[in-house]
N, C-alpha and C. Protein backbone atom coordinates (compact mmCIF):
# COMPACT_ATOMS: atom_id res chain seq x y z
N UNK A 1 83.91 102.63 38.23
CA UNK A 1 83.51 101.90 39.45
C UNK A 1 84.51 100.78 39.71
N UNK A 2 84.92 100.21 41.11
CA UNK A 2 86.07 99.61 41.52
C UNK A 2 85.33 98.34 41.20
N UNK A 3 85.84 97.32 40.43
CA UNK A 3 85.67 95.98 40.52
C UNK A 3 86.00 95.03 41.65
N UNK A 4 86.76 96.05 42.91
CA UNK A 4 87.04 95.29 44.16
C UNK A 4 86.21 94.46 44.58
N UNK A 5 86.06 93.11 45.29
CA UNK A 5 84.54 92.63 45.85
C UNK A 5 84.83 92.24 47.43
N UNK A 6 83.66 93.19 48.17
CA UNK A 6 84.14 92.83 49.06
C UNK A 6 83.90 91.91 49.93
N UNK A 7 84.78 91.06 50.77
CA UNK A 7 84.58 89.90 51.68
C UNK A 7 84.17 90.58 52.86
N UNK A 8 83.33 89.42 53.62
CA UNK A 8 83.20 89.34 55.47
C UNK A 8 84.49 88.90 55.12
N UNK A 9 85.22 89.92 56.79
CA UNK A 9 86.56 89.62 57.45
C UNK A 9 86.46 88.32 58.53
N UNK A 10 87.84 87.88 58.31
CA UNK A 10 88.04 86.24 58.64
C UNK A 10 88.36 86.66 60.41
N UNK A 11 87.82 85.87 61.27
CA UNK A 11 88.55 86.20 62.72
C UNK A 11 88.71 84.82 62.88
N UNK A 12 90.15 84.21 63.29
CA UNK A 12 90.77 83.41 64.02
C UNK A 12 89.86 82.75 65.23
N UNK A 13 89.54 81.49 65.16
CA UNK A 13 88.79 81.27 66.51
C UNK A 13 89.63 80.93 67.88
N UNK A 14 91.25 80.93 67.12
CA UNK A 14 91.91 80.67 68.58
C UNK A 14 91.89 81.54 69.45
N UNK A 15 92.32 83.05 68.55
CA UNK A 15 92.59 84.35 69.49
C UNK A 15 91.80 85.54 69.02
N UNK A 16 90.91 85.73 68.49
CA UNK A 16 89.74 86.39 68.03
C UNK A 16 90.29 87.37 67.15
N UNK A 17 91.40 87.14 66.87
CA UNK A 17 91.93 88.33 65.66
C UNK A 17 91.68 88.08 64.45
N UNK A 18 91.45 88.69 63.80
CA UNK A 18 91.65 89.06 62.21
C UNK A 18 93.34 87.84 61.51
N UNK A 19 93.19 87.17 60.93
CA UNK A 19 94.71 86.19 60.36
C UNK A 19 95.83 87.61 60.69
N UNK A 20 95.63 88.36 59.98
CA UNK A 20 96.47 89.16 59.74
C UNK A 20 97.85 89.63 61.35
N UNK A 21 96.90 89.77 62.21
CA UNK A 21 97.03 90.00 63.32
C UNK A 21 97.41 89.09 64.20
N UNK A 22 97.52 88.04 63.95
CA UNK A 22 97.69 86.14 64.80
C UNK A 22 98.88 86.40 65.54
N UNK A 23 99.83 86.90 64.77
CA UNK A 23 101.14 86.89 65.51
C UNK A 23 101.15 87.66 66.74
N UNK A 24 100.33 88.54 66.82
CA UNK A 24 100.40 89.60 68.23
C UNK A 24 99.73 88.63 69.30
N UNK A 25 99.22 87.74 69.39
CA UNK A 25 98.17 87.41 70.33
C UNK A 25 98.85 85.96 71.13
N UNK A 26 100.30 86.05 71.01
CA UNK A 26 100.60 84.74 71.65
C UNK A 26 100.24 83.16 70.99
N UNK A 27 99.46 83.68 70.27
CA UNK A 27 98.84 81.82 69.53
C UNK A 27 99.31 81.83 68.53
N UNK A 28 100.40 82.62 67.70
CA UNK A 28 100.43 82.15 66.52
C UNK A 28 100.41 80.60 66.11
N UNK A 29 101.04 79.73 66.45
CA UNK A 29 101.43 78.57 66.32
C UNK A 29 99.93 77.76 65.81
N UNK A 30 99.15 77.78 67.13
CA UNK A 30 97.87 77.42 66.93
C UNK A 30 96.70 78.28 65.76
N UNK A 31 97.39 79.21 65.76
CA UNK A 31 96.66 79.97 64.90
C UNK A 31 96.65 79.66 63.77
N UNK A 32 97.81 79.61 62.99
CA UNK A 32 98.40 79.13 62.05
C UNK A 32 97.42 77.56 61.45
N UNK A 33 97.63 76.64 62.67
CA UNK A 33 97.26 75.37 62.31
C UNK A 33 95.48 75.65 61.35
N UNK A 34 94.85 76.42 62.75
CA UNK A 34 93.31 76.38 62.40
C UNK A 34 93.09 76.95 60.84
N UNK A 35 93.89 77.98 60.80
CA UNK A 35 93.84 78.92 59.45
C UNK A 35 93.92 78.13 58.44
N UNK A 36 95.06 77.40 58.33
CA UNK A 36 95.13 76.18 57.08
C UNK A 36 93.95 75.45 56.98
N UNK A 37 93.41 74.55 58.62
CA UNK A 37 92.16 74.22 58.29
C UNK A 37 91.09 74.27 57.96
N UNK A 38 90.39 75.88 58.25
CA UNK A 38 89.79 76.53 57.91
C UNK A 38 89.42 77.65 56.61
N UNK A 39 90.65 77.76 56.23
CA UNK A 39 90.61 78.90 55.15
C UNK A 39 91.82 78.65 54.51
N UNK A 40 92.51 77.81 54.23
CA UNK A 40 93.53 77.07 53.14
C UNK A 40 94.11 78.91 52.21
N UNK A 41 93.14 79.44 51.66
CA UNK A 41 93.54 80.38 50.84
C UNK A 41 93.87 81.32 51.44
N UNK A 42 93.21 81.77 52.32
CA UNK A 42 93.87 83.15 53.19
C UNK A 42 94.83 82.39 54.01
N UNK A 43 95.35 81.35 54.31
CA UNK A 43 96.47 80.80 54.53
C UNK A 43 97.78 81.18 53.64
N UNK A 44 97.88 81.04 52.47
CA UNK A 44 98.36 80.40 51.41
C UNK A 44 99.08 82.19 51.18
N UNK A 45 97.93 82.96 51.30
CA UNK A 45 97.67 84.37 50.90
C UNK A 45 98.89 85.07 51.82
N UNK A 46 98.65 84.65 53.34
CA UNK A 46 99.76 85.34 54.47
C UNK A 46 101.02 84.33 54.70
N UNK A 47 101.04 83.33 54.35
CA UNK A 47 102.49 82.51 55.01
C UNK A 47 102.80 81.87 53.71
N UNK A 48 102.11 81.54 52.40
CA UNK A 48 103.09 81.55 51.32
C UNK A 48 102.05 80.28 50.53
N UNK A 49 102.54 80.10 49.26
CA UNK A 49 102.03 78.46 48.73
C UNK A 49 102.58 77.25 49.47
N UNK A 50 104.41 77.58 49.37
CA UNK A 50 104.59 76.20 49.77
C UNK A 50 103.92 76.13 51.41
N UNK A 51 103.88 77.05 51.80
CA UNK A 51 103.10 76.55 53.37
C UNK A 51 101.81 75.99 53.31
N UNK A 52 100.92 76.38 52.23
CA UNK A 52 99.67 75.92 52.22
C UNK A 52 99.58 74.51 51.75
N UNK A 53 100.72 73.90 50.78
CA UNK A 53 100.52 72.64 50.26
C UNK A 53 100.83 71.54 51.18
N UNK A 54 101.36 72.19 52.74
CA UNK A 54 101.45 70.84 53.56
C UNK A 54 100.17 70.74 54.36
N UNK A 55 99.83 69.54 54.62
CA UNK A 55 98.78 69.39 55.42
C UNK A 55 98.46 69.70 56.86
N UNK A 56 97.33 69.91 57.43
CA UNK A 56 97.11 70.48 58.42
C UNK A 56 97.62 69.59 59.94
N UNK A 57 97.95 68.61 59.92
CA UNK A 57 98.69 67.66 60.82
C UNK A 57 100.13 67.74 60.49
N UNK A 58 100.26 67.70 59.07
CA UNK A 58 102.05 68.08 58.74
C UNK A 58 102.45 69.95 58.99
N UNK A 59 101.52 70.58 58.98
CA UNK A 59 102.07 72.08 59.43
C UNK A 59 102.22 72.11 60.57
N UNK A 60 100.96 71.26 61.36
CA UNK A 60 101.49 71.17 63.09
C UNK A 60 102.91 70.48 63.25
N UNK A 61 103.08 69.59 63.15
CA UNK A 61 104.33 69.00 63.05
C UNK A 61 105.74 69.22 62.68
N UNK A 62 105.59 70.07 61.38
CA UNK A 62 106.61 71.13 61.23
C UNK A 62 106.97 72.56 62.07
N UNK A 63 105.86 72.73 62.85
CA UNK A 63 106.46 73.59 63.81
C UNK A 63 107.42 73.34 65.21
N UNK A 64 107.95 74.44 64.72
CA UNK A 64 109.03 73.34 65.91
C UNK A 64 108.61 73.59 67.25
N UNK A 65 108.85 72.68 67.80
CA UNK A 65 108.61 72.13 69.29
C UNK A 65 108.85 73.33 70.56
N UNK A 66 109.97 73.33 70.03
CA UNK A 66 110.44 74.81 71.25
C UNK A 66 109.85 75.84 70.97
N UNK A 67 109.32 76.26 69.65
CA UNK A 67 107.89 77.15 69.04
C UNK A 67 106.67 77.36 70.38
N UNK A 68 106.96 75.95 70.36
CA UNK A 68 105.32 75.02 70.84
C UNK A 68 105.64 75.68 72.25
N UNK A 69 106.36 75.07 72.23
CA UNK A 69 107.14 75.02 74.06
C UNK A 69 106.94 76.77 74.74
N UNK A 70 107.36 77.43 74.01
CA UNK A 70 107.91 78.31 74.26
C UNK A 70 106.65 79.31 74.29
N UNK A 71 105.51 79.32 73.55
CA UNK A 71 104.04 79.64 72.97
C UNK A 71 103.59 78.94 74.65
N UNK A 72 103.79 78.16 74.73
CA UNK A 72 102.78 77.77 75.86
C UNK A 72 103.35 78.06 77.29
N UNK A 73 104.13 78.17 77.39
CA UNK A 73 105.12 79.01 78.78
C UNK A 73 104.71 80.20 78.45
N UNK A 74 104.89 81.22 77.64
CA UNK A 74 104.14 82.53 77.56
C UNK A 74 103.17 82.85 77.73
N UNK A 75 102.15 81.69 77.66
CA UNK A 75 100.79 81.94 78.27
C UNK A 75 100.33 81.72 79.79
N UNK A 76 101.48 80.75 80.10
CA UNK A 76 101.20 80.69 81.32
C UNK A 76 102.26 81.66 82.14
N UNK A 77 102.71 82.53 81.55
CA UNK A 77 103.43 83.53 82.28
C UNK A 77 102.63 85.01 81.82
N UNK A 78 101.87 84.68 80.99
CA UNK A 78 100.90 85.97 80.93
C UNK A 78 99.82 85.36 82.00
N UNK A 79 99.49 84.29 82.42
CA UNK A 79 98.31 84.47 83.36
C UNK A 79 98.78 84.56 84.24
N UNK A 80 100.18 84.15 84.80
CA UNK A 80 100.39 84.34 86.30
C UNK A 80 100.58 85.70 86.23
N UNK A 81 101.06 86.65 85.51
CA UNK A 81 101.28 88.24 85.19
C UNK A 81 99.91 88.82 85.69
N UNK A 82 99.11 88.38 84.96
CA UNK A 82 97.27 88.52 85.39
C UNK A 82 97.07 88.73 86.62
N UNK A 83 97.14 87.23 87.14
CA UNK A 83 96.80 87.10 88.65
C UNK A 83 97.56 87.68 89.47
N UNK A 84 98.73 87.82 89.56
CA UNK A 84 99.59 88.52 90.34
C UNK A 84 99.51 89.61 90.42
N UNK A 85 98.83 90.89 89.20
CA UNK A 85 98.33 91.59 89.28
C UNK A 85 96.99 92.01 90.06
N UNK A 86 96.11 91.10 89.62
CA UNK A 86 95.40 91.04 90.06
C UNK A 86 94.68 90.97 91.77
N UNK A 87 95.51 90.17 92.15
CA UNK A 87 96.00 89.65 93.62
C UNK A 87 96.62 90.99 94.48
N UNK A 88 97.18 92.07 93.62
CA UNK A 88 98.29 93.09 93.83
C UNK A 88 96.57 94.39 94.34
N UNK A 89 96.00 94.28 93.55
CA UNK A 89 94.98 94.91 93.01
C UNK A 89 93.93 94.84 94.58
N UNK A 90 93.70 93.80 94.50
CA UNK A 90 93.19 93.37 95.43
C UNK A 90 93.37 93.51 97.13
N UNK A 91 95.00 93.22 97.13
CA UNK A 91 95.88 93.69 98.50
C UNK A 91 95.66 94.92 98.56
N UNK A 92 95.64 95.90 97.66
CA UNK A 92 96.00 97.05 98.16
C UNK A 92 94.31 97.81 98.34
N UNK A 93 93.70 97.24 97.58
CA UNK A 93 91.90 97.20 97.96
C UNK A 93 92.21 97.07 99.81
N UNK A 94 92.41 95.94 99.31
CA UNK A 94 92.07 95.61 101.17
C UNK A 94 92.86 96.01 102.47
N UNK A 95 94.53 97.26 101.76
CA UNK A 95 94.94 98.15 102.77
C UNK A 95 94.53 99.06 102.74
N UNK A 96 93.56 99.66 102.14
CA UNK A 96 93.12 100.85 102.46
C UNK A 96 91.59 100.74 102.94
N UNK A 97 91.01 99.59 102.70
CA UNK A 97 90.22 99.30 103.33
C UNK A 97 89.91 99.18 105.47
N UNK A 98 91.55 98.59 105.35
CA UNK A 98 91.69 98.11 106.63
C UNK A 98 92.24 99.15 107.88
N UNK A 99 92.43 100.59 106.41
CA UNK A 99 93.12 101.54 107.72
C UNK A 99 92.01 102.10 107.43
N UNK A 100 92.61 103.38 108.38
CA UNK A 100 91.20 104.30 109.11
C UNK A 100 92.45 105.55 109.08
N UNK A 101 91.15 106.94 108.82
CA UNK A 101 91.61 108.38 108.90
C UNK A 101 91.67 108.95 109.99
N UNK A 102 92.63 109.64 110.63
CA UNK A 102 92.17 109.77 112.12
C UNK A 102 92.20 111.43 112.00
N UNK A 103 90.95 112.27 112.68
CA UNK A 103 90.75 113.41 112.58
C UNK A 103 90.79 114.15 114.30
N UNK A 104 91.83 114.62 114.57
CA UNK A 104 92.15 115.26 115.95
C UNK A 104 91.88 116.74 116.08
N UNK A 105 91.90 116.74 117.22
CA UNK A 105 91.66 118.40 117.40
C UNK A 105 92.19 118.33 118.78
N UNK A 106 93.46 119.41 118.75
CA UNK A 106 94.35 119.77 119.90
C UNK A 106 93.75 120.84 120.54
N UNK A 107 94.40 121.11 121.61
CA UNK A 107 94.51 122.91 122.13
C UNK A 107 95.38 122.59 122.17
N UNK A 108 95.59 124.77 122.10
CA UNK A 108 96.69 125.05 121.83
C UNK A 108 96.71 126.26 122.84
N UNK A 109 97.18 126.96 122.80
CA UNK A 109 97.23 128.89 123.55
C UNK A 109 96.53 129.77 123.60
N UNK A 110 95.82 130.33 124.60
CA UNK A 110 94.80 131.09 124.24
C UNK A 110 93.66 130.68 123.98
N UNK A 111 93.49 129.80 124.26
CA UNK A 111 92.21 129.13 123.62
C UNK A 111 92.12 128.60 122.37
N UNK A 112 92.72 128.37 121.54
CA UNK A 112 93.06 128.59 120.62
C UNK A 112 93.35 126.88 120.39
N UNK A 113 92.79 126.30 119.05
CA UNK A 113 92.64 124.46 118.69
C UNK A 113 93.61 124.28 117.13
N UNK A 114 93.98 123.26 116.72
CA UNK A 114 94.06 122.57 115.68
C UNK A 114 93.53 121.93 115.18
N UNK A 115 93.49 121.27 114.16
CA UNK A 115 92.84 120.35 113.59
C UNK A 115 93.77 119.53 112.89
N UNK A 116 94.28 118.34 113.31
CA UNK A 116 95.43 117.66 112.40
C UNK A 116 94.59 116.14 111.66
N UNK A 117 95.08 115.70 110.84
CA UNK A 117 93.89 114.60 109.71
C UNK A 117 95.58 114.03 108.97
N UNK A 118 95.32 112.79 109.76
CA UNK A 118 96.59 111.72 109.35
C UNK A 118 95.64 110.44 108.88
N UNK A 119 96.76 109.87 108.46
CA UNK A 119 96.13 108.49 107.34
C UNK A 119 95.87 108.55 106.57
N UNK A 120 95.54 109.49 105.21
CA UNK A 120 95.13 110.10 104.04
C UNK A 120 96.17 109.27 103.05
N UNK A 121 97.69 109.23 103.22
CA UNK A 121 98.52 108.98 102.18
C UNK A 121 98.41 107.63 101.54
N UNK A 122 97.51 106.47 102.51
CA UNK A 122 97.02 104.95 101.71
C UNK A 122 96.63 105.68 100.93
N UNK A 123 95.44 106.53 100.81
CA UNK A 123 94.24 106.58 99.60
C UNK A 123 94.87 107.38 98.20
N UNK A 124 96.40 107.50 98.64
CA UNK A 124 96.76 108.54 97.31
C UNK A 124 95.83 110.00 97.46
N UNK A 125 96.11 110.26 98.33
CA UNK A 125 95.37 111.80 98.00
C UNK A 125 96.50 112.53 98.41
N UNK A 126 96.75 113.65 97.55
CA UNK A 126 97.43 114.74 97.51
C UNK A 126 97.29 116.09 98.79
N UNK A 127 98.31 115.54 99.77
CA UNK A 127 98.25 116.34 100.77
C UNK A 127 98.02 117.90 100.84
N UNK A 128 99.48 118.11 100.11
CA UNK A 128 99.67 119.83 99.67
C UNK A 128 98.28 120.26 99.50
N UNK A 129 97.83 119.70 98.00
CA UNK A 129 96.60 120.18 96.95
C UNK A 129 95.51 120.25 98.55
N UNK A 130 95.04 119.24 99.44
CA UNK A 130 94.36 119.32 100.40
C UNK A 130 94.38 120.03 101.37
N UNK A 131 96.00 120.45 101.63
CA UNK A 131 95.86 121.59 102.32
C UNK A 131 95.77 122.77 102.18
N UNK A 132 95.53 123.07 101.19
CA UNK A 132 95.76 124.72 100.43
C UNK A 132 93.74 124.39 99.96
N UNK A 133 93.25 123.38 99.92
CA UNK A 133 91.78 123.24 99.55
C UNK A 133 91.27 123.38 101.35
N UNK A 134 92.00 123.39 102.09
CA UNK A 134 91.22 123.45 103.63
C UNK A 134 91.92 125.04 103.59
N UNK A 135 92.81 125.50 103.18
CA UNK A 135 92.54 126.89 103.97
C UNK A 135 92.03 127.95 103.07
N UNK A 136 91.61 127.78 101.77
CA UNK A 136 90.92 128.10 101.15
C UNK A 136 89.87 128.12 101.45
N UNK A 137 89.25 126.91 102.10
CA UNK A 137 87.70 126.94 102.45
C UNK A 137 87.24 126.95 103.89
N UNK A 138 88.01 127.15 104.69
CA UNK A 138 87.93 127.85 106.23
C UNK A 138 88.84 129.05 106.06
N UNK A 139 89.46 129.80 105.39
CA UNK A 139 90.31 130.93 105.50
C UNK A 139 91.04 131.00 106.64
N UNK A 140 92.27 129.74 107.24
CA UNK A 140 92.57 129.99 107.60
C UNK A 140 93.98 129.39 107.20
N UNK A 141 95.21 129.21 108.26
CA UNK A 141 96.44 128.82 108.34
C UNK A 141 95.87 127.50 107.97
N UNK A 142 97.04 126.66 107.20
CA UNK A 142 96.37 125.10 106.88
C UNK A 142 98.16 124.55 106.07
N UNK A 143 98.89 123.62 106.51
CA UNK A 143 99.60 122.99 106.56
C UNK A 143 100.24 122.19 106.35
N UNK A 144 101.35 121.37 105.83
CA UNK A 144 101.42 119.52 106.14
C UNK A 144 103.16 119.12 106.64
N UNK A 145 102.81 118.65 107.23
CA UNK A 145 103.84 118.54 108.80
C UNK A 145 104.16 116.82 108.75
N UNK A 146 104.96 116.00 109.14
CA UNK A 146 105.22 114.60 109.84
C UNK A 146 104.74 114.68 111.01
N UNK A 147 104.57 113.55 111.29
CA UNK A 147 104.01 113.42 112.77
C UNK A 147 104.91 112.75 113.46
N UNK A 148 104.35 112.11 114.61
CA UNK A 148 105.58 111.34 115.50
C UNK A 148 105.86 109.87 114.68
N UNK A 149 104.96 109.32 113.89
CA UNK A 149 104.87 108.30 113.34
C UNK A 149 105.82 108.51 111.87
N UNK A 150 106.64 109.77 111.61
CA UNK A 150 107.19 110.08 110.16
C UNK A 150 106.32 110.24 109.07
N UNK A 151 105.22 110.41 109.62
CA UNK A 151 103.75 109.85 108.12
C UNK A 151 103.34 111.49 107.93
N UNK A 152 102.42 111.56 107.10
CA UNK A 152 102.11 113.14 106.91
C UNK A 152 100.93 113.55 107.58
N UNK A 153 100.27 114.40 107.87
CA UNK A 153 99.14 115.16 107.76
C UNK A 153 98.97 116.40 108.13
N UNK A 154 97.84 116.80 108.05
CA UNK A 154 97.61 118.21 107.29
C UNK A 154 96.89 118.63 108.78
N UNK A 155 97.65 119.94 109.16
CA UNK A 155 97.01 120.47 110.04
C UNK A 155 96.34 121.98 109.90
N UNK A 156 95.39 122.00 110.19
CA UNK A 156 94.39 123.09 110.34
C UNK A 156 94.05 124.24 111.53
N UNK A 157 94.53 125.65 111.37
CA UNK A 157 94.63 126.60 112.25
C UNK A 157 92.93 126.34 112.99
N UNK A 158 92.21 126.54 114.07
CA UNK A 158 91.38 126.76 114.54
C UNK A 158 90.10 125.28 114.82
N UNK A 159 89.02 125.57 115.33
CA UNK A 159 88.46 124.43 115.50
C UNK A 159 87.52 124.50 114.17
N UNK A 160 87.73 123.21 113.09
CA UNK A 160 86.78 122.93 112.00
C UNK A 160 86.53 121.35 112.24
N UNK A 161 86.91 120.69 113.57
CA UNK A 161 86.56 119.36 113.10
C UNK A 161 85.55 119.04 112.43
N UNK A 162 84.44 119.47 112.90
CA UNK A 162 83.10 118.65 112.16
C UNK A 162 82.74 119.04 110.84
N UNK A 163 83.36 120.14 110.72
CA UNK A 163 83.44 120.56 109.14
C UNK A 163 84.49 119.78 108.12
N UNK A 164 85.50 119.52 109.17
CA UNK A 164 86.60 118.70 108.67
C UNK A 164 86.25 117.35 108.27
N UNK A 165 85.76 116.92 109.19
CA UNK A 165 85.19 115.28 109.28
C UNK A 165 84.18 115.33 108.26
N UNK A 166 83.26 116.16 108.07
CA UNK A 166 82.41 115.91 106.32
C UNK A 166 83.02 115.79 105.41
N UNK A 167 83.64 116.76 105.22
CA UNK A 167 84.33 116.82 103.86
C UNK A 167 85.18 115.68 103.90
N UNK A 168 85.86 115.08 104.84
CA UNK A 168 86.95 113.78 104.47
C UNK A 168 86.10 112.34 103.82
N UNK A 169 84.73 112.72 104.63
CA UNK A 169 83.36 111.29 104.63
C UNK A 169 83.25 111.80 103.38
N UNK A 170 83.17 113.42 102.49
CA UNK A 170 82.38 113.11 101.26
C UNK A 170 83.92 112.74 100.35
N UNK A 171 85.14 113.22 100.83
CA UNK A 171 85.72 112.91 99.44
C UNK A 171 86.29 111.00 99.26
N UNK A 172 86.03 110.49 100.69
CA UNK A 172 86.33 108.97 100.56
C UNK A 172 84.92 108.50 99.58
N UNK A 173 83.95 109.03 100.04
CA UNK A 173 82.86 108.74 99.38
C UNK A 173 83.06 108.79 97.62
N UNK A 174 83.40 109.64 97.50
CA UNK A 174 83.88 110.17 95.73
C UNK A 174 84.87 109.21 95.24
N UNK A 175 85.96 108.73 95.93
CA UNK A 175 87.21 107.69 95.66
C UNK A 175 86.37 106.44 95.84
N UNK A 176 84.89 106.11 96.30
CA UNK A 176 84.13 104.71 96.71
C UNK A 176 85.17 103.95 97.58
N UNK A 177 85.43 105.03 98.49
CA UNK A 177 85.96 103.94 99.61
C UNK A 177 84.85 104.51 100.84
N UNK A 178 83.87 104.39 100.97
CA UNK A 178 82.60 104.38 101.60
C UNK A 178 83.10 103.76 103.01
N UNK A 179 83.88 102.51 102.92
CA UNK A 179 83.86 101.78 104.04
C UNK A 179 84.50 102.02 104.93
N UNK A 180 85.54 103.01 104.50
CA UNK A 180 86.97 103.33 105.69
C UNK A 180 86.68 104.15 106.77
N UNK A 181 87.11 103.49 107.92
CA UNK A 181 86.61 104.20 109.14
C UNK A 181 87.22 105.56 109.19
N UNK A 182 86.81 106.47 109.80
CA UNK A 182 87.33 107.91 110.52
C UNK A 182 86.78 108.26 111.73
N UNK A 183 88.02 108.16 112.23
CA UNK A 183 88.25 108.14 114.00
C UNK A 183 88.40 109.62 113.98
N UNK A 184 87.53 110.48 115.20
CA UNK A 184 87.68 111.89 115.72
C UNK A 184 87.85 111.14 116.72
N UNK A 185 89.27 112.16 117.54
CA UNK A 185 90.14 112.16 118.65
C UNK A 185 89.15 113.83 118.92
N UNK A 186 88.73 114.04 120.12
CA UNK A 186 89.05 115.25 120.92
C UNK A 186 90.53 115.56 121.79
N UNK A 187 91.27 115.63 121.88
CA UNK A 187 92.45 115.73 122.78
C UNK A 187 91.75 116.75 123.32
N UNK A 188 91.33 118.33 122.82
CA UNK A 188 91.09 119.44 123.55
C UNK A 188 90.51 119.29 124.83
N UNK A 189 89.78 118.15 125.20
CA UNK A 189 89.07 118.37 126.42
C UNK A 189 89.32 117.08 127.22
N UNK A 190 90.75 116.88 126.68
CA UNK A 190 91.24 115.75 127.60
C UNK A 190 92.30 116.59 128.47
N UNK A 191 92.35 117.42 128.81
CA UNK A 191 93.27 118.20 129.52
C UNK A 191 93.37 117.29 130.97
N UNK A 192 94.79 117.41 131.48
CA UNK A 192 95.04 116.80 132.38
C UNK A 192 95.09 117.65 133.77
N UNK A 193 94.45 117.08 135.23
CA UNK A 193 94.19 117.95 136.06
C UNK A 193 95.94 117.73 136.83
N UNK A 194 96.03 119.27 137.51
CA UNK A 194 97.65 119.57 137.72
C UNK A 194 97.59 118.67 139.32
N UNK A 195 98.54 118.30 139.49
CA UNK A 195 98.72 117.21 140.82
C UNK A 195 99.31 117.66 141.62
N UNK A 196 98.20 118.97 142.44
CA UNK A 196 98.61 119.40 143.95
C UNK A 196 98.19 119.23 144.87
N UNK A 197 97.57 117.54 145.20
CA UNK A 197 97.72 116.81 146.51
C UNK A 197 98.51 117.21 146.87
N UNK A 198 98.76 117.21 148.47
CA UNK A 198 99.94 117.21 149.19
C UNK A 198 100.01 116.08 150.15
N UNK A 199 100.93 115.01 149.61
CA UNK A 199 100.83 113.37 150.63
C UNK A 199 100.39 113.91 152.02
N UNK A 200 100.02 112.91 152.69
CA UNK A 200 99.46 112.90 154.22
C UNK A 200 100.57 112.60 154.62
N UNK A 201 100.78 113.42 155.96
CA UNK A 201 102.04 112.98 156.69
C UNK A 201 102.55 114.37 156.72
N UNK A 202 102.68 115.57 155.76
CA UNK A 202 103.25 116.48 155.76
C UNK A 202 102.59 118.20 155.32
C-alpha cells in the first residue's frame, strides 16, 4: 500500500489556478507574492528555498518593476482584446439585424415567373448548399447569379414565393435571428401599361 498522503489542491486566489499553473494566467507576479504568503512551503516547493527565505514585502520588491509594468499592460491589453471583441460581436449582431431579405418574384415568357432571394450573405448562409436545397425541394431549375448590386442570390425557376418566404422565416428562425425583416416584392403584376395615347392635335 502507497504511503503517499493525499492533500486538498492549493488554488491561487489571484487567478484561480492551481500554483503550479500561475504562470499561464498573466498574474504570475502577484501570484507569486500571495503564494509565499499563504503557503510558504508550496512556495519554497515551485520557485526554490532561497526564494522562500525572503519575505513577503521583500519578494514583492525584488520583482522587477518592468515585471510589474509589463504584467499590468497585459492585462489591460487583454481587456481591451475582450471588449473590442466583444463590441465586434455585437456590431455585427446589429448588421444583420438591421438588414432585411428581400424575396421577388419576376415574369418572365410565357407565363412563366422567378423567384430571386437576395440579402442572405450577412447571415453567412451558404448560397450554393441553398440553392441545390430549393431545387431539390420544388424540383425545379434553382441557381446563384450577382445581381445589379454585385451581391448574390439565388434564383428559382417558377412561382414558389410563398413557399419560398416560409422556409427563409423558418431557417432565420433556426440561426435566432427571428427579428430580420423579409420584404416580398411582386414585380409579376407590376407590369407596365404600353403608351398608345396618341397626343391631341394629331
Amino acid at each position: 500500500m502507497s504511503s503517499a498522503v493525499l492533500r486538498d489542491v492549493v488554488y491561487c486566489e489571484v487567478c484561480s489556478y492551481p500554483p503550479e499553473y500561475c504562470e499561464f494566467s498573466g498574474k504570475l507576479k502577484r501570484c507569486k507574492v500571495w503564494l509565499q504568503e499563504n503557503h510558504p512551503e508550496v512556495y519554497a516547493k515551485l520557485y526554490g528555498a532561497e526564494d522562500a527565505d525572503v519575505g513577503a514585502v521583500g519578494a514583492k520588491l525584488a520583482e522587477s518593476s518592468i515585471g510589474e509594468e509589463r504584467e499590468g499592460k497585459l492585462e489591460k491589453d487583454l481587456l481591451k482584446l475582450q471588449t473590442r471583441e466583444e463590441n465586434r460581436e455585437q456590431r455585427e449582431l446589429q448588421k444583420k439585424l438591421a438588414s432585411k431579405v428581400v424575396i421577388k418574384r419576376e415574369a418572365r415568357t410565357k407565363r412563366k415567373s422567378i423567384v430571386a432571394i437576395s440579402g442572405l450573405e450577412v447571415f453567412e448562409i451558404d448560397m450554393k448548399k441553398l440553392a441545390k436545397t430549393f431545387a431539390s425541394k420544388f424540383a425545379t431549375g434553382c441557381s446563384v447569379a450577382k445581381n445589379v448590386e454585385k451581391k448574390e442570390e439565388v434564383i428559382i425557376q417558377g412561382d414558389v414565393m410563398e413557399q419560398v418566404e416560409a422556409y427563409i422565416h423558418q431557417l432565420l428562425k433556426e440561426k435566432g435571428l427571428d427579428n430580420v425583416k423579409v420584404e416580398t416584392i411582386d414585380a409579376a403584376k407590376k407590369k407596365k401599361k404600353p403608351t398608345t395615347a396618341t397626343p391631341e392635335g394629331k
